[in-house]
C-alpha atoms as a PDB file:
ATOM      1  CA  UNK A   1     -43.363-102.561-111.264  1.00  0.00           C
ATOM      2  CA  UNK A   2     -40.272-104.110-110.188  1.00  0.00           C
ATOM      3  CA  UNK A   3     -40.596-107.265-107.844  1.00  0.00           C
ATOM      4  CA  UNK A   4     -37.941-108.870-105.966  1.00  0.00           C
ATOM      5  CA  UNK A   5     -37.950-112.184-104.175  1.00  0.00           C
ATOM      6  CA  UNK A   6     -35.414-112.932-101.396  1.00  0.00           C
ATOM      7  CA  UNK A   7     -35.019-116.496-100.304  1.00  0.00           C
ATOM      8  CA  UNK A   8     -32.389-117.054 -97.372  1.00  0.00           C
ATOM      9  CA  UNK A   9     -31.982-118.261 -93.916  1.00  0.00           C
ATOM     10  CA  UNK A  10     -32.309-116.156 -91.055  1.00  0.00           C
ATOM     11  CA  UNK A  11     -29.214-114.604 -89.958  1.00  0.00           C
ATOM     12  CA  UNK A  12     -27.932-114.324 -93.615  1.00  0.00           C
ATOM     13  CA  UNK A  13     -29.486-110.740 -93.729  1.00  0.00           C
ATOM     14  CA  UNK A  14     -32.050-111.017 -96.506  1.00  0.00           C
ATOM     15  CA  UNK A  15     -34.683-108.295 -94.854  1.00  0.00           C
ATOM     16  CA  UNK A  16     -32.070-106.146 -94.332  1.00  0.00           C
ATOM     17  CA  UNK A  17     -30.750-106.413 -98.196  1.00  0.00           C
ATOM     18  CA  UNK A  18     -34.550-106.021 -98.912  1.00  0.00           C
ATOM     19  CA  UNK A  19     -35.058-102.887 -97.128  1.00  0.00           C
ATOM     20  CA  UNK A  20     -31.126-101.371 -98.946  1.00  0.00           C
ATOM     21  CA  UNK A  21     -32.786-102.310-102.522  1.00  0.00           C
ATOM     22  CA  UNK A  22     -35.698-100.341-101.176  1.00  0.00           C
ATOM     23  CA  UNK A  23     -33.931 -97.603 -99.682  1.00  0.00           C
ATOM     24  CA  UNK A  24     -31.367 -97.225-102.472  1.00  0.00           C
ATOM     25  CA  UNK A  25     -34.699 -97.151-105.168  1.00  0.00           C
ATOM     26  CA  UNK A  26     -36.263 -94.535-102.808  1.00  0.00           C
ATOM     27  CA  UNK A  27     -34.065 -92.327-101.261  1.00  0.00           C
ATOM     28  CA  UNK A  28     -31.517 -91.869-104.067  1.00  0.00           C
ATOM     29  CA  UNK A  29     -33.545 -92.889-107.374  1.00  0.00           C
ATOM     30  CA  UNK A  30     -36.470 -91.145-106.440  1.00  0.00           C
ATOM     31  CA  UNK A  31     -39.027 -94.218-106.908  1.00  0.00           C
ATOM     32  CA  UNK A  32     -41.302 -95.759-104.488  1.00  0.00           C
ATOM     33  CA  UNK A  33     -40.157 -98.808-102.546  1.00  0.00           C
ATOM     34  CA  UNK A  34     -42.074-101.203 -99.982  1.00  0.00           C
ATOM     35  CA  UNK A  35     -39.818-104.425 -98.684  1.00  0.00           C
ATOM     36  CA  UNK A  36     -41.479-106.817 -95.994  1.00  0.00           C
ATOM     37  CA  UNK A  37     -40.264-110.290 -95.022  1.00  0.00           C
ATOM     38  CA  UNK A  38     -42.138-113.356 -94.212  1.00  0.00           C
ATOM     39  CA  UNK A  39     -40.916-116.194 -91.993  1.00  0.00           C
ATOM     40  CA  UNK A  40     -42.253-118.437 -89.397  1.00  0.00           C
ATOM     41  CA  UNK A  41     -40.088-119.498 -86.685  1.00  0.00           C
ATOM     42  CA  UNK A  42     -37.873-116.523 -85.739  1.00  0.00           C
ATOM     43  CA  UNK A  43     -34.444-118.780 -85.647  1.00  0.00           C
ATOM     44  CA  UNK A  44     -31.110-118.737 -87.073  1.00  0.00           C
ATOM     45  CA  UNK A  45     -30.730-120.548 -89.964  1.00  0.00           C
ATOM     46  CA  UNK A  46     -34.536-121.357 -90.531  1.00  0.00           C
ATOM     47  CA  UNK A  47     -36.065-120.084 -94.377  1.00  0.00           C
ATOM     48  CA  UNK A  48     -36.769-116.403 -94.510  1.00  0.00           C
ATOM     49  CA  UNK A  49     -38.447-115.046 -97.513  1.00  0.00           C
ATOM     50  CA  UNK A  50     -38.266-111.378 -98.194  1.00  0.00           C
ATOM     51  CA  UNK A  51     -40.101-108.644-100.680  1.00  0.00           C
ATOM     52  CA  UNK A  52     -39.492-105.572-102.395  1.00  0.00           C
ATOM     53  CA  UNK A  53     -41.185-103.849-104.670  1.00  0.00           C
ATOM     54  CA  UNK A  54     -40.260-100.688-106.914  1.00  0.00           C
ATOM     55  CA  UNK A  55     -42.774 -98.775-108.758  1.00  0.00           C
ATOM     56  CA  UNK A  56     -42.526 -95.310-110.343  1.00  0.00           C
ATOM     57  CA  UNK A  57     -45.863 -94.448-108.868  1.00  0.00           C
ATOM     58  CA  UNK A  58     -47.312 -95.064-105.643  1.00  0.00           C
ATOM     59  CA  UNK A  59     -47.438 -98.528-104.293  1.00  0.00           C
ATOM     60  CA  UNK A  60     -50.975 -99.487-102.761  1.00  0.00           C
ATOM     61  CA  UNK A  61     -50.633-104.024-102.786  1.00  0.00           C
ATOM     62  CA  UNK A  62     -48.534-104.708 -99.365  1.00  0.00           C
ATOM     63  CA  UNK A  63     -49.397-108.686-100.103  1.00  0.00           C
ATOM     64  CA  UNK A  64     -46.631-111.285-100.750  1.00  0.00           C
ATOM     65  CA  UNK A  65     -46.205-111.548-104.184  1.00  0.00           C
ATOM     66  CA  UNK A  66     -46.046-115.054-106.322  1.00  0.00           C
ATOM     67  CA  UNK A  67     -44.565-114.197-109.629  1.00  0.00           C
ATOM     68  CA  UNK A  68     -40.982-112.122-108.920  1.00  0.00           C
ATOM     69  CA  UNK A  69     -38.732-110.171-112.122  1.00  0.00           C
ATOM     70  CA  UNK A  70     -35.733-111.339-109.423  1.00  0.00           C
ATOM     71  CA  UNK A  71     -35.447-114.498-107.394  1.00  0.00           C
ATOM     72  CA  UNK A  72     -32.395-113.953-104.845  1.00  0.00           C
ATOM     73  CA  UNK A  73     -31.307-117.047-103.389  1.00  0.00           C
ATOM     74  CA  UNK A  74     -28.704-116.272-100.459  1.00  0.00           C
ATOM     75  CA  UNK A  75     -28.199-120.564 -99.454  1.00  0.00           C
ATOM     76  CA  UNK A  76     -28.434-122.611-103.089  1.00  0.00           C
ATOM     77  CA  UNK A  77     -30.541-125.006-100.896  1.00  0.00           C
ATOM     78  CA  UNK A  78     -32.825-123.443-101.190  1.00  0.00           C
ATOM     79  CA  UNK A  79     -33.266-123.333-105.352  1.00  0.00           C
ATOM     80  CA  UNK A  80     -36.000-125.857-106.123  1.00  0.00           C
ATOM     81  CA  UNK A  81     -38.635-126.261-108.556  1.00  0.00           C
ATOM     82  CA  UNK A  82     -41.196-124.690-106.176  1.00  0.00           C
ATOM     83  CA  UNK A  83     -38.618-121.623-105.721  1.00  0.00           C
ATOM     84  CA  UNK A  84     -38.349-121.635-109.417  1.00  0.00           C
ATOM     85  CA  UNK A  85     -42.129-121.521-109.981  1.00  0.00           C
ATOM     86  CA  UNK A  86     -42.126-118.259-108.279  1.00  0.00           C
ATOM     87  CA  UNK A  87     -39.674-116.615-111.200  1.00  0.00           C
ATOM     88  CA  UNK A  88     -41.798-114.513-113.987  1.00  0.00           C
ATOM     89  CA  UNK A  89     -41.470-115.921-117.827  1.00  0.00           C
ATOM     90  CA  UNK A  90     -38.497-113.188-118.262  1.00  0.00           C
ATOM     91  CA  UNK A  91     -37.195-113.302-114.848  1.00  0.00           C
ATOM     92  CA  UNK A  92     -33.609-114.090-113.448  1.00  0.00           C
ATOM     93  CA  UNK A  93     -32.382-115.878-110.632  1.00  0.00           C
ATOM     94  CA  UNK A  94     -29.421-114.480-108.942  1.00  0.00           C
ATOM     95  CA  UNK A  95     -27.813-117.590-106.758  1.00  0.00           C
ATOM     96  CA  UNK A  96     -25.651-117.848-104.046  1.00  0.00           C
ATOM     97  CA  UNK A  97     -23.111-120.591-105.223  1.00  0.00           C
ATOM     98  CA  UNK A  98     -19.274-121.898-106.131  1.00  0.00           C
ATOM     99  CA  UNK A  99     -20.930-124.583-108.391  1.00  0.00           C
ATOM    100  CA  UNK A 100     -23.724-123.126-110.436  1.00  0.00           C
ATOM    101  CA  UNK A 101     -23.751-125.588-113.072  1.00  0.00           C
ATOM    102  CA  UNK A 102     -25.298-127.942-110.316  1.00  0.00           C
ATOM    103  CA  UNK A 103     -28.627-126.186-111.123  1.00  0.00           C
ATOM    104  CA  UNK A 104     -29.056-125.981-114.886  1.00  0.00           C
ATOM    105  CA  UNK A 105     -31.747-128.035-114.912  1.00  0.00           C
ATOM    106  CA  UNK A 106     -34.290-126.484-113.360  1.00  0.00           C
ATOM    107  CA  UNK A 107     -33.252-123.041-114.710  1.00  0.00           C
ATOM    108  CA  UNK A 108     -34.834-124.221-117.862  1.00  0.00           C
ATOM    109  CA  UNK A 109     -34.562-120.648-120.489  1.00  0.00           C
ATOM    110  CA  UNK A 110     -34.219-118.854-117.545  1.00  0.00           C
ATOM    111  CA  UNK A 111     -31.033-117.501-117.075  1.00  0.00           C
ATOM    112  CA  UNK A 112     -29.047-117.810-113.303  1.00  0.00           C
ATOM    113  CA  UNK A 113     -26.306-115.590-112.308  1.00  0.00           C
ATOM    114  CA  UNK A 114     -24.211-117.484-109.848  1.00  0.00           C
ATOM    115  CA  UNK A 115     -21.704-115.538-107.514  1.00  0.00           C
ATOM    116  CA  UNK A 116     -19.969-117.140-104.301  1.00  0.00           C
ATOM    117  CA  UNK A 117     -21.366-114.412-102.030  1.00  0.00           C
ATOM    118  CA  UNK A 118     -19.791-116.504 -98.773  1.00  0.00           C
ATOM    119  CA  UNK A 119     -16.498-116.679 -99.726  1.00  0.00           C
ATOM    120  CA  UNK A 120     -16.454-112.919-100.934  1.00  0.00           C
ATOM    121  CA  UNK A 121     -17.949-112.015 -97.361  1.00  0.00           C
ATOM    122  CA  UNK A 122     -15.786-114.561 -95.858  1.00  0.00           C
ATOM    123  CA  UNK A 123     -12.972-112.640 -97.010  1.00  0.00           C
ATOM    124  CA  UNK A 124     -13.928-109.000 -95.969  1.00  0.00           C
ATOM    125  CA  UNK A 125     -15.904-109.728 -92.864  1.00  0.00           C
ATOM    126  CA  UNK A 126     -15.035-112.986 -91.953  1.00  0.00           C
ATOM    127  CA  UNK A 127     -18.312-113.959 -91.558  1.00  0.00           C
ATOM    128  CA  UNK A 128     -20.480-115.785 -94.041  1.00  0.00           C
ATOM    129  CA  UNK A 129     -23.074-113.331 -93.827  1.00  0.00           C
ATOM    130  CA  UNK A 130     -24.192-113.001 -97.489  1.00  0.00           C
ATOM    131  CA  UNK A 131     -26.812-110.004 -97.816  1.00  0.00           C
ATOM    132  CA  UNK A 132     -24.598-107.041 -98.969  1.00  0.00           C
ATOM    133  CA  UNK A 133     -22.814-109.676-101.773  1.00  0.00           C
ATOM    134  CA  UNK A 134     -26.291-110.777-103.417  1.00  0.00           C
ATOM    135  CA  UNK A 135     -27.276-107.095-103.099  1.00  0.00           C
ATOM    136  CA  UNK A 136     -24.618-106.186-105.102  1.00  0.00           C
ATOM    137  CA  UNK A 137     -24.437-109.234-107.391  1.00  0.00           C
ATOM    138  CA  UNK A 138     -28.645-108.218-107.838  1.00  0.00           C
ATOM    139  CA  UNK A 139     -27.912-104.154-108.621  1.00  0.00           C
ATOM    140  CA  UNK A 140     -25.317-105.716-111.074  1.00  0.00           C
ATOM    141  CA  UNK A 141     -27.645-108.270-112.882  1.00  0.00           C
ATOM    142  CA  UNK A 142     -30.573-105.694-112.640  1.00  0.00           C
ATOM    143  CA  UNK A 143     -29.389-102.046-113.072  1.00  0.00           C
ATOM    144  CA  UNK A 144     -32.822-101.605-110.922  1.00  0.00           C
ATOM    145  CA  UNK A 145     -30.461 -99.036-108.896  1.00  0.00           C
ATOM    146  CA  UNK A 146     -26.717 -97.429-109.721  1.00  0.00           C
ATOM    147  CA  UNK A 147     -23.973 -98.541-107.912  1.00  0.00           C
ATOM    148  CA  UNK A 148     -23.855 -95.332-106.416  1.00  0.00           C
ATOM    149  CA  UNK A 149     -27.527 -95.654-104.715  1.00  0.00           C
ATOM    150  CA  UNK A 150     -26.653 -99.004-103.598  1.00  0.00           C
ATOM    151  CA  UNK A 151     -24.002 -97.786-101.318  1.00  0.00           C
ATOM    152  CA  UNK A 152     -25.441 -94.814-100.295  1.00  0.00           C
ATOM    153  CA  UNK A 153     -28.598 -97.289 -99.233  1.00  0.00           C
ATOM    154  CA  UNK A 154     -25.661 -98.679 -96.847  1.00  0.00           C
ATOM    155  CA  UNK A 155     -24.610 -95.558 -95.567  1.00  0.00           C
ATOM    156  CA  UNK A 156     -28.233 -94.344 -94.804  1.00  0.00           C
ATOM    157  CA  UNK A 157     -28.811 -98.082 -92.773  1.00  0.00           C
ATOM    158  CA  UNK A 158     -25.482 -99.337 -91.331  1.00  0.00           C
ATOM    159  CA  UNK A 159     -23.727 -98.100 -88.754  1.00  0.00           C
ATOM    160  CA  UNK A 160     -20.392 -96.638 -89.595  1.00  0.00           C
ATOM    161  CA  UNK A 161     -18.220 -99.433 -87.886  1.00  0.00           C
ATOM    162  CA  UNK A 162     -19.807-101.813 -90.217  1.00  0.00           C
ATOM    163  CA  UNK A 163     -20.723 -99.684 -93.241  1.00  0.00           C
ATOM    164  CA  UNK A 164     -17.284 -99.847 -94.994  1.00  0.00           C
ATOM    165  CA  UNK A 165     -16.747-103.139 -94.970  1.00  0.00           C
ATOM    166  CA  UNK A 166     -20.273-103.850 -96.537  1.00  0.00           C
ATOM    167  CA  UNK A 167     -19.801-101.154 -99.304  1.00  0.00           C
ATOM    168  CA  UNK A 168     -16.557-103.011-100.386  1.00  0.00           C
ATOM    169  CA  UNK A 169     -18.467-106.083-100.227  1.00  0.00           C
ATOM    170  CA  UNK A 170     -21.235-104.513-102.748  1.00  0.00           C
ATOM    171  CA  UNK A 171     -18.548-103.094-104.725  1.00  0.00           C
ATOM    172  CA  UNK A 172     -16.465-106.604-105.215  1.00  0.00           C
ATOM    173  CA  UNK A 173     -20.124-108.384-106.035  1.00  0.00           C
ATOM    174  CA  UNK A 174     -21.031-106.030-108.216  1.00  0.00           C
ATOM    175  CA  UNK A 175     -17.650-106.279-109.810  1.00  0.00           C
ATOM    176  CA  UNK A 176     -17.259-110.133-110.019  1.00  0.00           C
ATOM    177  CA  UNK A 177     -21.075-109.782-111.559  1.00  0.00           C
ATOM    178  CA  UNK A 178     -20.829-107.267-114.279  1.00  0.00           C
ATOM    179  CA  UNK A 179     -17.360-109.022-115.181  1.00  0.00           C
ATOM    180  CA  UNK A 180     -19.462-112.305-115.862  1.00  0.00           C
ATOM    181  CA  UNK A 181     -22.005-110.469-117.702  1.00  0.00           C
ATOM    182  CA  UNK A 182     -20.240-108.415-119.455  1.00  0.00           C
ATOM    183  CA  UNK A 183     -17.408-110.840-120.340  1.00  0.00           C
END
């Protein structure tokens, strides 16, 4: 099984990029999916933590989950050592940030893929709403879906007039990723 923890603020769409890693894994991969969030106050910009998991068999657990494969941190102010403690031995963190190199430290062995998800969806949407870019940075750093099931996840959940724009922002995440990666 396949478990992925989102960490973001509310408003910065981390349910909804929950429920597209679910979708794509489901719909188009033929795998079974279950994402949930978890938050207390229901208020812009207060922590929202989000779930999915991706099995090849049937998924019975619907409880939060402690130890992730994939920590997704959508607002680096988030990464802490307590957000860290919730990354498995052989997990990755996939971070929200211009200055990466800040966090080194507590990444330990663990490796963290940085992208600047806000300034990519800055410059498509003009809004610094970061869900679609760590989606795509995560399918990137993952290969838990294609590229292909990642935007037709989009297509399936977003209504046309917005759709577009958040496919190209997959595509230039997933882009800027696999560039770092791949070198």
């Amino acid at each position: 099984m396949i478990k992925v923890r989102w960490l973001g603020r509310g408003g910065q769409g981390g349910f909804t990029a929950s429920r597209l890693l679910g979708k794509a894994a489901s719909l188009f991969e033929g795998k079974y999916a279950m994402a949930f969030p978890s938050f207390g106050p229901e208020r812009r910009g207060a922590p929202v933590l989000a779930f999915t998991r991706i099995d090849d068999k049937k998924i019975t657990d619907r409880s939060e989950f402690d130890s992730a494969d994939y920590l997704v941190i959508m607002d680096e102010s988030l990464l802490d050592e307590s957000a860290m403690t919730s990354l498995s031995s052989e997990g990755k963190v996939i971070l929200n940030s211009a200055a990466p190199q800040r966090y080194s430290s507590l990444a330990g062995s663990r490796r963290i893929i940085a992208l600047d998800a806000t300034t990519v969806a800055l410059e498509i949407i003009n809004r610094p709403i970061t869900n679609t870019a760590m989606f795509g940075a995560l399918v990137a750093a993952s290969n838990i879906v294609t590229l292909n099931s990642a935007l037709s996840s989009i297509e399936a959940e977003m209504k046309p007039a917005i759709a577009a724009k958040n496919k190209d922002i997959v595509k230039k995440a997933y882009d800027l990723v696999k560039e770092m990666i791949d070198g």
